[in-house]
N, C-alpha and C. Protein backbone atom coordinates (compact mmCIF):
# COMPACT_ATOMS: atom_id res chain seq x y z
N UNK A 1 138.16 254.49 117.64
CA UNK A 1 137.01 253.63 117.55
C UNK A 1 136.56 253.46 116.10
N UNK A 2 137.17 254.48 114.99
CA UNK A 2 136.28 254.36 113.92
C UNK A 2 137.07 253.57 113.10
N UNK A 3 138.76 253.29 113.78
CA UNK A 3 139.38 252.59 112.62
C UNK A 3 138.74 250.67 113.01
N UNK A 4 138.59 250.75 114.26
CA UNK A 4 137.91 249.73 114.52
C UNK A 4 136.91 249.07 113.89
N UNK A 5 135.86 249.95 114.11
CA UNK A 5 134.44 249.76 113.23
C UNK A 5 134.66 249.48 111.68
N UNK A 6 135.73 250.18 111.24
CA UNK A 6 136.00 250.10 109.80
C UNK A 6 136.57 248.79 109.61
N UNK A 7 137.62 248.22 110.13
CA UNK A 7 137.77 247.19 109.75
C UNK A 7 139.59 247.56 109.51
N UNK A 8 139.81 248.25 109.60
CA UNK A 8 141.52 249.17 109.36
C UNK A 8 142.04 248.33 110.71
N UNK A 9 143.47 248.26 110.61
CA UNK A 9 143.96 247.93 111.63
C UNK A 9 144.77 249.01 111.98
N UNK A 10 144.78 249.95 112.47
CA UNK A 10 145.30 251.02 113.31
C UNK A 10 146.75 251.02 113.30
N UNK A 11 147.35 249.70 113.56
CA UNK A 11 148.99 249.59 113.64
C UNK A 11 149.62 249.14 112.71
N UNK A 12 149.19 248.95 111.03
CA UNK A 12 149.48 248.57 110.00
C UNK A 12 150.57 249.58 110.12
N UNK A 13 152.04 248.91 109.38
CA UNK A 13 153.12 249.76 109.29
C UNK A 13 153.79 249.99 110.33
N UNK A 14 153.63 249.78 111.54
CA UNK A 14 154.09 250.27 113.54
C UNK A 14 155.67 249.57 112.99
N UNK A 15 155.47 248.44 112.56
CA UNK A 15 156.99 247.74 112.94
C UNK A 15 157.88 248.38 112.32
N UNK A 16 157.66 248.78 110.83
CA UNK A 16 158.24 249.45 110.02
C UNK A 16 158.78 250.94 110.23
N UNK A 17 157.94 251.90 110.65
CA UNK A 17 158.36 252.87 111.16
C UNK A 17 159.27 253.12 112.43
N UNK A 18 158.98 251.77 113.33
CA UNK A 18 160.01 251.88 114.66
C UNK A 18 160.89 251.44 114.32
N UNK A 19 161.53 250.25 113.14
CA UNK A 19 162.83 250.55 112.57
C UNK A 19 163.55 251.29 112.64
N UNK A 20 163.21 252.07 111.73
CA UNK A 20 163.30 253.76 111.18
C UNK A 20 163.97 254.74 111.98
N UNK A 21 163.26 254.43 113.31
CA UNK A 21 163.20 255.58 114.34
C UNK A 21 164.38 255.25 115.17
N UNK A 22 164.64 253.46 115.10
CA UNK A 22 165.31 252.98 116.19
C UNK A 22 166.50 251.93 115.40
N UNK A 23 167.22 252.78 114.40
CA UNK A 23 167.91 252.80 113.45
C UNK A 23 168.95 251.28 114.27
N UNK A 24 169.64 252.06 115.05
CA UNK A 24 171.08 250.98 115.44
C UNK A 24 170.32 249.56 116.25
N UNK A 25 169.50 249.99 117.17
CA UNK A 25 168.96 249.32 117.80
C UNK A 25 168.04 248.14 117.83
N UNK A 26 167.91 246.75 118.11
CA UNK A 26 166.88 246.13 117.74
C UNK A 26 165.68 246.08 118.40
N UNK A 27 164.68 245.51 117.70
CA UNK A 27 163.58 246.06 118.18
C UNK A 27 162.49 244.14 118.81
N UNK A 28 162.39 244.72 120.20
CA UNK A 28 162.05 243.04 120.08
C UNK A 28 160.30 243.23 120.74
N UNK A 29 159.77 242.79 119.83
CA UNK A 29 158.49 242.83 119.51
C UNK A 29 157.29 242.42 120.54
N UNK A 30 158.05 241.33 121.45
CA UNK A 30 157.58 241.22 123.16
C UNK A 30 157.67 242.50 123.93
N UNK A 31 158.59 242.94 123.84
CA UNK A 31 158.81 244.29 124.45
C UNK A 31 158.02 245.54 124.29
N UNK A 32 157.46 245.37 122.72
CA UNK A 32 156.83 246.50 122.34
C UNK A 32 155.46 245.98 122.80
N UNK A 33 154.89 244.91 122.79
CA UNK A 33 153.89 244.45 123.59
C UNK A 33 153.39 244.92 124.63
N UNK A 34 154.42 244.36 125.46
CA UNK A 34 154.40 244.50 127.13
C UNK A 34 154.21 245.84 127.18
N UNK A 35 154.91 246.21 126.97
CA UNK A 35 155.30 248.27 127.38
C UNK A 35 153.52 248.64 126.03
N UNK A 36 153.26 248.64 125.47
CA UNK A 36 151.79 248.66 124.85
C UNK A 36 150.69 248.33 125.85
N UNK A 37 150.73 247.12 126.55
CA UNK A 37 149.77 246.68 127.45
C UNK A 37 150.04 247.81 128.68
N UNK A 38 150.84 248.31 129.15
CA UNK A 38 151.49 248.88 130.39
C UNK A 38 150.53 250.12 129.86
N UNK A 39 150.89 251.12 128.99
CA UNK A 39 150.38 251.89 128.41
C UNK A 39 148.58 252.24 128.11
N UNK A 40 148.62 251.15 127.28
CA UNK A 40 146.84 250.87 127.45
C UNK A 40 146.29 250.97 128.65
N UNK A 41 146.82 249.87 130.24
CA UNK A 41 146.04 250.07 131.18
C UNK A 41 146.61 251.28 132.16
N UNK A 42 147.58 252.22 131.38
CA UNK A 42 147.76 253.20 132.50
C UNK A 42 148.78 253.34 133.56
N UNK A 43 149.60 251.85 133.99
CA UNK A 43 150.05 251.70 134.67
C UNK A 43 151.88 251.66 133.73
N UNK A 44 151.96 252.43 133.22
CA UNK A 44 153.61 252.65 132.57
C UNK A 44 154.43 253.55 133.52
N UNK A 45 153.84 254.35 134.79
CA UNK A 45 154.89 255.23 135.03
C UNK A 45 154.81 254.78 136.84
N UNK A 46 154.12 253.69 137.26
CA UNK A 46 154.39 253.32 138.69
C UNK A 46 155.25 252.86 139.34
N UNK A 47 155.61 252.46 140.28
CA UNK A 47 157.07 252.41 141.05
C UNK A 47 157.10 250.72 141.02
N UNK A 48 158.24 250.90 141.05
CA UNK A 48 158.97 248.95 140.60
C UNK A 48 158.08 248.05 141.79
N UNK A 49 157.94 248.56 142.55
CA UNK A 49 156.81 247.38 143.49
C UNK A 49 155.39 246.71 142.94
N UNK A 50 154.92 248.16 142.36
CA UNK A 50 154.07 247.25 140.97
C UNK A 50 153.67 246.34 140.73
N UNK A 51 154.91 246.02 140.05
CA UNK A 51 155.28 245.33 139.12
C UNK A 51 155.10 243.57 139.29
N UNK A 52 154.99 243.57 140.15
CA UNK A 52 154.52 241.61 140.55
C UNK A 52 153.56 241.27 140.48
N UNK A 53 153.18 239.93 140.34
CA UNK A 53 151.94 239.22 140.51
C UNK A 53 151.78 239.43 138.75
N UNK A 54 150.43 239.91 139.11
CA UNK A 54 149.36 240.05 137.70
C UNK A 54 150.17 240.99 136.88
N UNK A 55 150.40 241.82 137.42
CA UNK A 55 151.15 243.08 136.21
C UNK A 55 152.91 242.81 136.03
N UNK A 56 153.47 241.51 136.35
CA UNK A 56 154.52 241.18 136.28
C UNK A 56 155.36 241.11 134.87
N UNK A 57 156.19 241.59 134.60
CA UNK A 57 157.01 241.85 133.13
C UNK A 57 156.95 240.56 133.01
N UNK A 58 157.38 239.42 133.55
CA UNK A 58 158.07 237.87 132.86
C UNK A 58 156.55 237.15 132.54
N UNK A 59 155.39 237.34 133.47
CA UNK A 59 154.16 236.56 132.95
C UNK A 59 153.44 237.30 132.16
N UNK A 60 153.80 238.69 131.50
CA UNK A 60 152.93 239.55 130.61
C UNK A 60 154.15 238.77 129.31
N UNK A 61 155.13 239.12 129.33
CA UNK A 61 156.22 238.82 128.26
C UNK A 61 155.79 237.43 127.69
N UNK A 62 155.75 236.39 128.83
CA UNK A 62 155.22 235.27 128.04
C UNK A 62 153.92 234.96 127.31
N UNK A 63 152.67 235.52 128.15
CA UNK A 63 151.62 236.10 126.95
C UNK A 63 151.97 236.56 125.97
N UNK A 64 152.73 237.64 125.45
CA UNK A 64 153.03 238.05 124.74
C UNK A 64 153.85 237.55 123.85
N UNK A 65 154.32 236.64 123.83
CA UNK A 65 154.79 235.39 123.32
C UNK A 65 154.08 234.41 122.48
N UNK A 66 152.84 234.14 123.55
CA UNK A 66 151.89 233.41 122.77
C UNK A 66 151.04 233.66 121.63
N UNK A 67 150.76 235.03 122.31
CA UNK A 67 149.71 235.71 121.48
C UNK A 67 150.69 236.09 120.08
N UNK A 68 151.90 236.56 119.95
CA UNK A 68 152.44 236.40 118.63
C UNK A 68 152.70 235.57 118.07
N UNK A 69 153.08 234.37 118.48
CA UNK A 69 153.40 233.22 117.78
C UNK A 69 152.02 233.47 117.18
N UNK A 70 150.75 233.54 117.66
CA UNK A 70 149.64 232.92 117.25
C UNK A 70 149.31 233.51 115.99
N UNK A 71 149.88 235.06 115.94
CA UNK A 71 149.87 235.97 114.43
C UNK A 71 150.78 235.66 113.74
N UNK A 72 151.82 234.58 113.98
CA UNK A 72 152.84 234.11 112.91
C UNK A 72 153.91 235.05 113.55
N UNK A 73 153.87 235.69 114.54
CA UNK A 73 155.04 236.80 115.02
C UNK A 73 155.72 238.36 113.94
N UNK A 74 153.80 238.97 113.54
CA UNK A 74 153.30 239.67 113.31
C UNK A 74 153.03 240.95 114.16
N UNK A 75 153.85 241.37 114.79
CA UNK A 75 153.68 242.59 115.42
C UNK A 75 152.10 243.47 115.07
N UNK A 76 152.46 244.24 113.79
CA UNK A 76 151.09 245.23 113.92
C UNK A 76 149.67 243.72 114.14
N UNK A 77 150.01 243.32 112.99
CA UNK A 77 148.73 241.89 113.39
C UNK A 77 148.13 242.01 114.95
N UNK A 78 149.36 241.70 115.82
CA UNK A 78 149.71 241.60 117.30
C UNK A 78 148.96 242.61 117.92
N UNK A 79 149.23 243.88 117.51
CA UNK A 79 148.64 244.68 118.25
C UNK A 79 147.70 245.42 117.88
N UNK A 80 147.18 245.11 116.25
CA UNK A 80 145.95 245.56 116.19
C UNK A 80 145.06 244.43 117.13
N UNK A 81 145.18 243.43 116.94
CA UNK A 81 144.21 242.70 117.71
C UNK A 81 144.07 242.88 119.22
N UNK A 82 145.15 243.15 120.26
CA UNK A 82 145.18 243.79 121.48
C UNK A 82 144.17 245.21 121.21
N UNK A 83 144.63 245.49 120.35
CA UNK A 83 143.95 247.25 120.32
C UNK A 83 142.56 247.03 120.46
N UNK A 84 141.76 246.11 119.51
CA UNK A 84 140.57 245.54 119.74
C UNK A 84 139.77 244.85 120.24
N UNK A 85 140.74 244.15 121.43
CA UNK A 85 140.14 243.29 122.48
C UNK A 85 140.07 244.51 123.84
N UNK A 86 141.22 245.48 123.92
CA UNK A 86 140.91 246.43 124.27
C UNK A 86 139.90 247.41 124.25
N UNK A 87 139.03 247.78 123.30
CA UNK A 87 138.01 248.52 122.65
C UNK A 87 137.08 247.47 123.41
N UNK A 88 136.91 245.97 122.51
CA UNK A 88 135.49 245.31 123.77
C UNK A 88 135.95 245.32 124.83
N UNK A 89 137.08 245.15 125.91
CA UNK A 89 137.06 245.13 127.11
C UNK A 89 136.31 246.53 127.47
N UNK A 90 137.13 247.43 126.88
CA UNK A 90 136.23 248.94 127.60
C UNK A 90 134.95 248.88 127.44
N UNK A 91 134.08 248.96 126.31
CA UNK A 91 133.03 248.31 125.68
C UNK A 91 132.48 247.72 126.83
N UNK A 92 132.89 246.81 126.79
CA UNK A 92 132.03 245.89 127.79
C UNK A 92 132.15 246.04 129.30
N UNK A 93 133.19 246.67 129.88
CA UNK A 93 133.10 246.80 130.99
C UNK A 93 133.83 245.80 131.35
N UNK A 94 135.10 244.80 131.18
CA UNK A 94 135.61 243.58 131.60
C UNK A 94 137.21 244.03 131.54
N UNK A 95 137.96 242.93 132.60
CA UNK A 95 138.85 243.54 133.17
C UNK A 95 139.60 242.41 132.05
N UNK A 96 140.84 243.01 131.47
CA UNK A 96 141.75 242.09 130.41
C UNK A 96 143.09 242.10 130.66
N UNK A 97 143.91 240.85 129.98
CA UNK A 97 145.10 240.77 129.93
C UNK A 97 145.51 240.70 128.31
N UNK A 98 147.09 240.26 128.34
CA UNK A 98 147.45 240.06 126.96
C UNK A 98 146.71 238.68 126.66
N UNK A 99 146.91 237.58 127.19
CA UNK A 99 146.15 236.85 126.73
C UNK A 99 145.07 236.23 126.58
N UNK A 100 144.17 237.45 127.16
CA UNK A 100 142.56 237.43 126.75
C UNK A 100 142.12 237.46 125.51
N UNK A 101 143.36 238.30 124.37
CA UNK A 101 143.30 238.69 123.63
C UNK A 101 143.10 237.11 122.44
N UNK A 102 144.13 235.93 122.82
CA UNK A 102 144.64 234.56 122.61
C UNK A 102 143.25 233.60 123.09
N UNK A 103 142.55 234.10 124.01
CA UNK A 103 141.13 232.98 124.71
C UNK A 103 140.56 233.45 123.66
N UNK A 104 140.21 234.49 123.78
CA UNK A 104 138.83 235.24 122.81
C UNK A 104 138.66 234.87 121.13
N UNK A 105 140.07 234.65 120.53
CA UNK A 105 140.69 234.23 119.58
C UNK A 105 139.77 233.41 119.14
N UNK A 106 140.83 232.08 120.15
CA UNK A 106 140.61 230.42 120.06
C UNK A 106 138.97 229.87 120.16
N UNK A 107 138.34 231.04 121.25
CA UNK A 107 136.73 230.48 121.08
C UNK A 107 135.87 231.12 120.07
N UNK A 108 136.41 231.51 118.71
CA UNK A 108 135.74 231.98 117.74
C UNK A 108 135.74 230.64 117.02
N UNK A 109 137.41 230.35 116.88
CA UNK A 109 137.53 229.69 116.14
C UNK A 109 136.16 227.99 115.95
């Protein structure tokens, strides 16, 4: 919460270090999304039935799509800003997706 308040983005450097880590392998930045969102709400270790509807991999992936294009396809960008739409969702008590993160955005603007 305090890198929040500060103004730090928490995931400065994320892409760079999972390089690193994930040497041979590529790293595709929807993916690290999705599986981030899964994580955040808790639901990363439930059984493949799950997985449909609202919490569906192909309609979270394509949020996740949007919402990067929208950072220029900026990963930490990407997910500091999830991280912090996360913080007001808890905050506030409101139920979120990835691309709440993309509404909330656009009506600042």
């Amino acid at each position: 919460m305090e890198l929040i308040k500060s103004g730090k983005n928490p995931f400065d450097g994320y892409l760079v270090k999972l390089q690193k880590e994930k040497k041979k392998k590529k790293i595709n930045p929807v993916h690290e999304i999705v599986n981030f969102y899964y994580q955040w709400k808790g639901i990363d270790d439930k059984p493949k039935e799950f997985y449909v509807g609202r919490y569906s991999y192909g309609k979270l992936a394509r949020e996740a799509k949007r919402v990067l294009n929208y950072y220029n396809n900026d990963l930490d960008k990407t997910l500091g800003a999830l991280d912090q739409m996360r913080y007001t969702a808890d905050k506030n008590r409101f139920d979120w997706s990835i691309i709440t993160c993309l509404k909330h955005k656009k009506d600042e603007h």
